[in-house]
Protein backbone atom coordinates (compact mmCIF):
# COMPACT_ATOMS: atom_id res chain seq x y z
CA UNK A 1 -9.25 12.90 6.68
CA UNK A 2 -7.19 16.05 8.07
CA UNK A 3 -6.08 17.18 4.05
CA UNK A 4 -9.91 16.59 3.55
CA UNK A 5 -11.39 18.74 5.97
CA UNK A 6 -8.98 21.18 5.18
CA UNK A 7 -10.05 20.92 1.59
CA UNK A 8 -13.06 21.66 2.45
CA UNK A 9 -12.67 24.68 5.15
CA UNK A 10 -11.39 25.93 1.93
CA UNK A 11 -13.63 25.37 -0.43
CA UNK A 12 -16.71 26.48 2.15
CA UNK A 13 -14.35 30.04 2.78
CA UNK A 14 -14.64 29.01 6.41
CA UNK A 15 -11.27 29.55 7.63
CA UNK A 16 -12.71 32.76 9.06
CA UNK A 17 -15.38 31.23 11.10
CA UNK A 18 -13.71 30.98 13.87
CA UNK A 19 -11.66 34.23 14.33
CA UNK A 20 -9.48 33.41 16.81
CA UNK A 21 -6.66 30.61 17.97
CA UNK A 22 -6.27 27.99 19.87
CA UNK A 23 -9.80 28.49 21.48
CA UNK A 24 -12.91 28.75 18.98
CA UNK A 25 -14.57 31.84 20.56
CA UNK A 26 -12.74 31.41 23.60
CA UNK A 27 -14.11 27.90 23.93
CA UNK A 28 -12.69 24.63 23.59
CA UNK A 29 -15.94 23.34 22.23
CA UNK A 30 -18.04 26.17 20.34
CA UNK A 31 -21.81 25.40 18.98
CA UNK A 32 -21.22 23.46 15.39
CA UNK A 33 -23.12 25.77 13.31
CA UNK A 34 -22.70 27.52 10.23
CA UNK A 35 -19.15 27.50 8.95
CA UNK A 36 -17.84 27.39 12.62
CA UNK A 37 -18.87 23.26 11.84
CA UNK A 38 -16.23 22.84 8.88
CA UNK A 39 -13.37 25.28 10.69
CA UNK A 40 -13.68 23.91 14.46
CA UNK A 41 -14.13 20.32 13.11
CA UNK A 42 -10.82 20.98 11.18
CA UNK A 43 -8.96 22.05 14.31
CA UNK A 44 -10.68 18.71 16.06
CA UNK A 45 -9.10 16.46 13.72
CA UNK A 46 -5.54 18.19 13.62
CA UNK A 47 -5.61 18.06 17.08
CA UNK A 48 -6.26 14.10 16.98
CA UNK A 49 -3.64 14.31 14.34
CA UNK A 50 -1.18 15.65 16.81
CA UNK A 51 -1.83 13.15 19.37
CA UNK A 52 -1.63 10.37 17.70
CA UNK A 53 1.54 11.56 15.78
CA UNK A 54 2.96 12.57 19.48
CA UNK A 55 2.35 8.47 20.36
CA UNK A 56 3.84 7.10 16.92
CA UNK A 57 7.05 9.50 17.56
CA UNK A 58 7.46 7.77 21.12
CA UNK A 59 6.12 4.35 20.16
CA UNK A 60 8.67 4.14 17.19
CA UNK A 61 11.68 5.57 19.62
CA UNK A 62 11.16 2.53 21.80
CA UNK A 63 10.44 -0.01 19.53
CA UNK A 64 12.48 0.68 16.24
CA UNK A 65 16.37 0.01 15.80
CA UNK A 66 17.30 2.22 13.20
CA UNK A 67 18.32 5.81 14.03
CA UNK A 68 17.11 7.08 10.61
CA UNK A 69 13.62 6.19 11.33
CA UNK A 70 13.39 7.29 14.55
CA UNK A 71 14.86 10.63 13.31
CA UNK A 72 11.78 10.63 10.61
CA UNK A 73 9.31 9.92 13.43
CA UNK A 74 10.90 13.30 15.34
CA UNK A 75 10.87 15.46 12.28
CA UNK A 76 6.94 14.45 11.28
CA UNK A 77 6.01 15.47 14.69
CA UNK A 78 8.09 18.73 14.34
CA UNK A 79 5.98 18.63 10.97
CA UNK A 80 2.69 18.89 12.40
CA UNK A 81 2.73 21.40 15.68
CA UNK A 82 4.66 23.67 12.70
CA UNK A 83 1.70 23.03 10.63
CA UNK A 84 -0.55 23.93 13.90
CA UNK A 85 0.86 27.03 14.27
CA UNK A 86 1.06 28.04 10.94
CA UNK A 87 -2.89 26.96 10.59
CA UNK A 88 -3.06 29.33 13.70
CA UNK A 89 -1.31 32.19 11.83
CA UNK A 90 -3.77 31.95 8.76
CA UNK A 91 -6.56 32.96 11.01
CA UNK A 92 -4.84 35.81 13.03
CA UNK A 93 -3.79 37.31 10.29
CA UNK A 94 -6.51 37.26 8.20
CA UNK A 95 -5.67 34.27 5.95
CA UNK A 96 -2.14 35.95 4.42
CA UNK A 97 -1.44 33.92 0.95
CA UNK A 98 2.16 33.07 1.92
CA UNK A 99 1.33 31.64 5.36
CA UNK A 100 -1.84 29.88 3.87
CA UNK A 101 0.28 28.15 0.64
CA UNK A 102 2.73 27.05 3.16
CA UNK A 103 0.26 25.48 5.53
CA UNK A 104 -0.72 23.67 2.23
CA UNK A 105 2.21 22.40 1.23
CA UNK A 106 3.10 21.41 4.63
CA UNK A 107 -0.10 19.35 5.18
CA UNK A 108 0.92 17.37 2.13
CA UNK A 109 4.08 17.02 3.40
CA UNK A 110 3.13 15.51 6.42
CA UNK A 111 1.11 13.41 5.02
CA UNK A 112 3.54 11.51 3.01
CA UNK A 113 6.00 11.51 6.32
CA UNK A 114 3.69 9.49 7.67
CA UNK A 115 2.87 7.40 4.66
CA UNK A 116 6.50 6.42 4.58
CA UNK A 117 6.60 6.07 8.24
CA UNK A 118 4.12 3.42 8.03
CA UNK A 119 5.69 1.89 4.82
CA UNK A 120 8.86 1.37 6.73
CA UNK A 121 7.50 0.00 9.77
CA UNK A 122 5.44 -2.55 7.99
CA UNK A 123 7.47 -6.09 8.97
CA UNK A 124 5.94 -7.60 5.47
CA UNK A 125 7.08 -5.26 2.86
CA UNK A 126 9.51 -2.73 4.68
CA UNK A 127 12.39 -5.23 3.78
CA UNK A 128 11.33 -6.06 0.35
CA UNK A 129 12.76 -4.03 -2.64
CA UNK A 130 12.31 -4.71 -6.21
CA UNK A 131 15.26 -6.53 -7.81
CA UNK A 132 16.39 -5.16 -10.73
CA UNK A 133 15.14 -8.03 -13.68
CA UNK A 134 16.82 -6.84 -17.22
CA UNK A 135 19.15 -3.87 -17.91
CA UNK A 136 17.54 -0.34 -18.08
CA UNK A 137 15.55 -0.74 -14.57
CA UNK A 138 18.68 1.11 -13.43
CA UNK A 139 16.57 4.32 -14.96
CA UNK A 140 13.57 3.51 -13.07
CA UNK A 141 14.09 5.22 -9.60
CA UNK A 142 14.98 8.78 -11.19
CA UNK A 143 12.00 8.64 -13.45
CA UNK A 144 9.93 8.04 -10.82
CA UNK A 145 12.13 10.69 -7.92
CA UNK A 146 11.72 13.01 -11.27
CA UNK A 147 7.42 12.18 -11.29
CA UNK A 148 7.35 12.96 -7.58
CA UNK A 149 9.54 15.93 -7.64
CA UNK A 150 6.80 17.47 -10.95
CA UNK A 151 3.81 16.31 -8.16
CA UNK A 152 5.09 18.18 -5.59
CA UNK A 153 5.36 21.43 -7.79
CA UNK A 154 2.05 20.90 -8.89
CA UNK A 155 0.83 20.71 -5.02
CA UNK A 156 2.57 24.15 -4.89
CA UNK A 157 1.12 25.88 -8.10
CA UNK A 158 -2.32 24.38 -7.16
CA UNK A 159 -2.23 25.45 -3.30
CA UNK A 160 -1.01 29.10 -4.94
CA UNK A 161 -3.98 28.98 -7.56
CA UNK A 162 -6.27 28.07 -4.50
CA UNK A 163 -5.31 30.93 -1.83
CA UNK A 164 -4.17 33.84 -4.63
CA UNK A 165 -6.11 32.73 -7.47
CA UNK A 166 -3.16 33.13 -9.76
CA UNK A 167 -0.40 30.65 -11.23
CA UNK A 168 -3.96 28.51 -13.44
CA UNK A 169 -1.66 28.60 -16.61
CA UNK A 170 1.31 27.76 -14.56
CA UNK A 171 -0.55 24.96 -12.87
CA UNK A 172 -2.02 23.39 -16.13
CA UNK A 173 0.93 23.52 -17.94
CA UNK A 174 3.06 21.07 -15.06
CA UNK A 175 -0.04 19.26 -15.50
CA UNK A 176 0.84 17.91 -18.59
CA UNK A 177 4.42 17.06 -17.74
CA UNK A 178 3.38 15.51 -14.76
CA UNK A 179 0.99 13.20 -17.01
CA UNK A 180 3.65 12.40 -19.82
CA UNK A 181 5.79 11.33 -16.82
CA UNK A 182 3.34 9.31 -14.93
CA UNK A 183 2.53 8.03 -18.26
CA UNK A 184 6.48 7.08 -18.87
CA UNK A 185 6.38 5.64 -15.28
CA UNK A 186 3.29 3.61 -15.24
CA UNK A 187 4.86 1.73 -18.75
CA UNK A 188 8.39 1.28 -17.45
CA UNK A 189 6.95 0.22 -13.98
CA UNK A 190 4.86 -2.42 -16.46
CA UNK A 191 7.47 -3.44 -18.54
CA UNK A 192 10.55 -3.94 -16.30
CA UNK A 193 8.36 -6.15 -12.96
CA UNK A 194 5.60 -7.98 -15.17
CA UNK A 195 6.13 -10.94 -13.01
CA UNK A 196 6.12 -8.59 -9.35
CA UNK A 197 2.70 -7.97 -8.12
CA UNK A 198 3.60 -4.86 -6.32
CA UNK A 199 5.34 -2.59 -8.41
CA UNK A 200 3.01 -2.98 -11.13
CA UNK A 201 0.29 -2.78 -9.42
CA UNK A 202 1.08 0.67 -7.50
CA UNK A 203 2.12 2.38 -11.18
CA UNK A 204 -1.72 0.98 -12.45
CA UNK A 205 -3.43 2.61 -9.47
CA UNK A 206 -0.71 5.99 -10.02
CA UNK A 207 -1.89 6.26 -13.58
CA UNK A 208 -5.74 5.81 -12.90
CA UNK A 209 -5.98 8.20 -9.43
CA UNK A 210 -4.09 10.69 -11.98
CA UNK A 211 -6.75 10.36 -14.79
CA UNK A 212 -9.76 10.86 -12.28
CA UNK A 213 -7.89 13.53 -10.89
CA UNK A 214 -7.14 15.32 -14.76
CA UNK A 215 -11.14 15.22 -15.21
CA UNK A 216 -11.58 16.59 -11.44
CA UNK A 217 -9.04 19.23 -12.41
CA UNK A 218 -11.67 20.15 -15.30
CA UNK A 219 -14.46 19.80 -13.01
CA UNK A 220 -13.00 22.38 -10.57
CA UNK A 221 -12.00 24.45 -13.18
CA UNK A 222 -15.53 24.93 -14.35
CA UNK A 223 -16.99 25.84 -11.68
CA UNK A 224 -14.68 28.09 -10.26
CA UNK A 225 -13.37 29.81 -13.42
CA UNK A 226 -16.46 29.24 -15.90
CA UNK A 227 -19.44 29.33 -14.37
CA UNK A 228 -20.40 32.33 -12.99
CA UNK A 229 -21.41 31.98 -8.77
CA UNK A 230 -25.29 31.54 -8.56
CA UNK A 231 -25.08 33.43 -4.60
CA UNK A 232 -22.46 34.66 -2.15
CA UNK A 233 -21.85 31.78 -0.83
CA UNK A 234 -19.97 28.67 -2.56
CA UNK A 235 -22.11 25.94 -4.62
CA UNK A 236 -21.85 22.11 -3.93
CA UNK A 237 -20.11 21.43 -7.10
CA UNK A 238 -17.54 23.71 -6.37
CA UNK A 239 -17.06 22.51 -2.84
CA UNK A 240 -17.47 18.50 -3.87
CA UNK A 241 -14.96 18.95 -6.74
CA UNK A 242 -12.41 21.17 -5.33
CA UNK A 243 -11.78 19.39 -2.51
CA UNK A 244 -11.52 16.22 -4.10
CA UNK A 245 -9.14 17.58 -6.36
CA UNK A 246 -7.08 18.33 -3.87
CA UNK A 247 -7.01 15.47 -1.09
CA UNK A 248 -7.10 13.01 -4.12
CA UNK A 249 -3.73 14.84 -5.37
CA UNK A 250 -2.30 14.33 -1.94
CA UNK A 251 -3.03 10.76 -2.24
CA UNK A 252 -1.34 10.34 -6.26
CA UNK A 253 1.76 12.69 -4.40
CA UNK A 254 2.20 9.47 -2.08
CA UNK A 255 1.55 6.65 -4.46
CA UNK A 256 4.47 8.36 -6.53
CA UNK A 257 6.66 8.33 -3.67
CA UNK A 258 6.09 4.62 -3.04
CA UNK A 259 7.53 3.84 -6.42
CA UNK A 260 10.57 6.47 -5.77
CA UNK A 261 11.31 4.38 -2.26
CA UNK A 262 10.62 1.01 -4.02
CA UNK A 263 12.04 1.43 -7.31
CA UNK A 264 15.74 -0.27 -7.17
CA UNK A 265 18.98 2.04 -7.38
């Protein structure tokens, strides 16, 4: 939800409704109107964000065993208040391109700290790693660190294509490789754990997000490139599509991280 209605402060070019930080017009609450709706319910959510990352960081120091995860739990909430004040800095500064594509990047980031976070702690599957069934499956978990590692660059190029408006032949080009690979990925996944439910069924749902998201790409392309802008002020197709583009590629970045973590050594 947070990546979402960031998406979309975005895509409504409200991140300068409210101009200044922490307070929204030196009120905790401001009147919802206008763009001050998609910027101050932003900051609602991160802040609910925060909170409930401060709990799972103090929960999980209490309740888990291993160091290593209670380490992860301290460095996603050292994630997010760096991601607070960096989505501070964007508005007193007037939305600078290198402090906005971090904040970007960052979100994502976050995002799949917790994702793991939660994979870890979950008593069913946390435990359970996929056995290695014929020779070659030794291959599997660098193809798939590889798929994650051309996903995150393309969360980079795309958050610099969406702040600067440059890098759109840089971003389409790791577009392709990162559908050969999820392509290679998806059929190894297949080939090597037929007979494991999970596995499979993760590189099926990797390779159709990443098709929806290859004909959002062309959606958002259209009408932000194409199409000429009927008014000053964004259109719903450009909003809709944009920011589905990019929460849904935060969601594919995650699902490809899943295999990485699953895939056997």
């Amino acid at each position: 939800m947070l990546i979402l209605a960031g998406g979309l402060v975005t895509s409504h070019e409200a991140g300068l409704a409210v101009p200044d930080w922490p307070l929204s017009y030196g009120r905790f609450f401001p009147p919802m109107v206008g763009n001050i709706f998609w910027e101050h319910g932003h900051r609602m959510i991160a802040g609910t964000v925060g909170i409930l990352t401060l709990i799972l960081a103090v929960w999980v120091q209490f309740q888990e065993k291993r160091t290593w995860l209670k380490k992860l739990a301290w460095i996603s909430l050292g994630a997010v208040l760096i991601q607070a004040l960096l989505g501070g800095l964007t508005v007193l500064y007037l939305l600078p391109p290198a402090i906005s594509i971090f904040h970007a990047c960052l979100g994502q980031t976050f995002f799949c700290l917790t994702f793991l976070i939660a994979e870890f702690l979950n008593p069913v599957t946390a435990p359970v790693m996929a056995s290695p069934p014929e020779s070659g499956s030794d291959r599997l978990k660098p193809l798939a660190i590889m798929t994650a590692g051309f996903l995150y660059l393309q969360l980079v190029l795309g958050a610099l294509l969406r702040h600067t408006g440059q890098g759109l032949s840089f971003h389409i080009l790791n577009a392709f490789f990162v559908g050969v690979h999820v392509l290679l990925l998806t059929m190894k996944t297949l080939r090597l754990f037929g007979g494991d439910k999970t596995l499979p069924r993760t590189a099926v749902m990797l390779g159709g997000l990443t098709t929806v998201q290859f004909f959002l790409g062309i959606g958002a392309f259209v009408f932000t490139k194409a199409l000429p802008r009927g008014g000053y002020a964004p259109e719903a197709g450009e909003i809709i599509l944009t920011a589905s583009h990019q929460t849904l590629g935060a969601l594919i970045l995650a699902t490809s991280l899943f295999l990485a973590v699953k895939a056997p050594k």
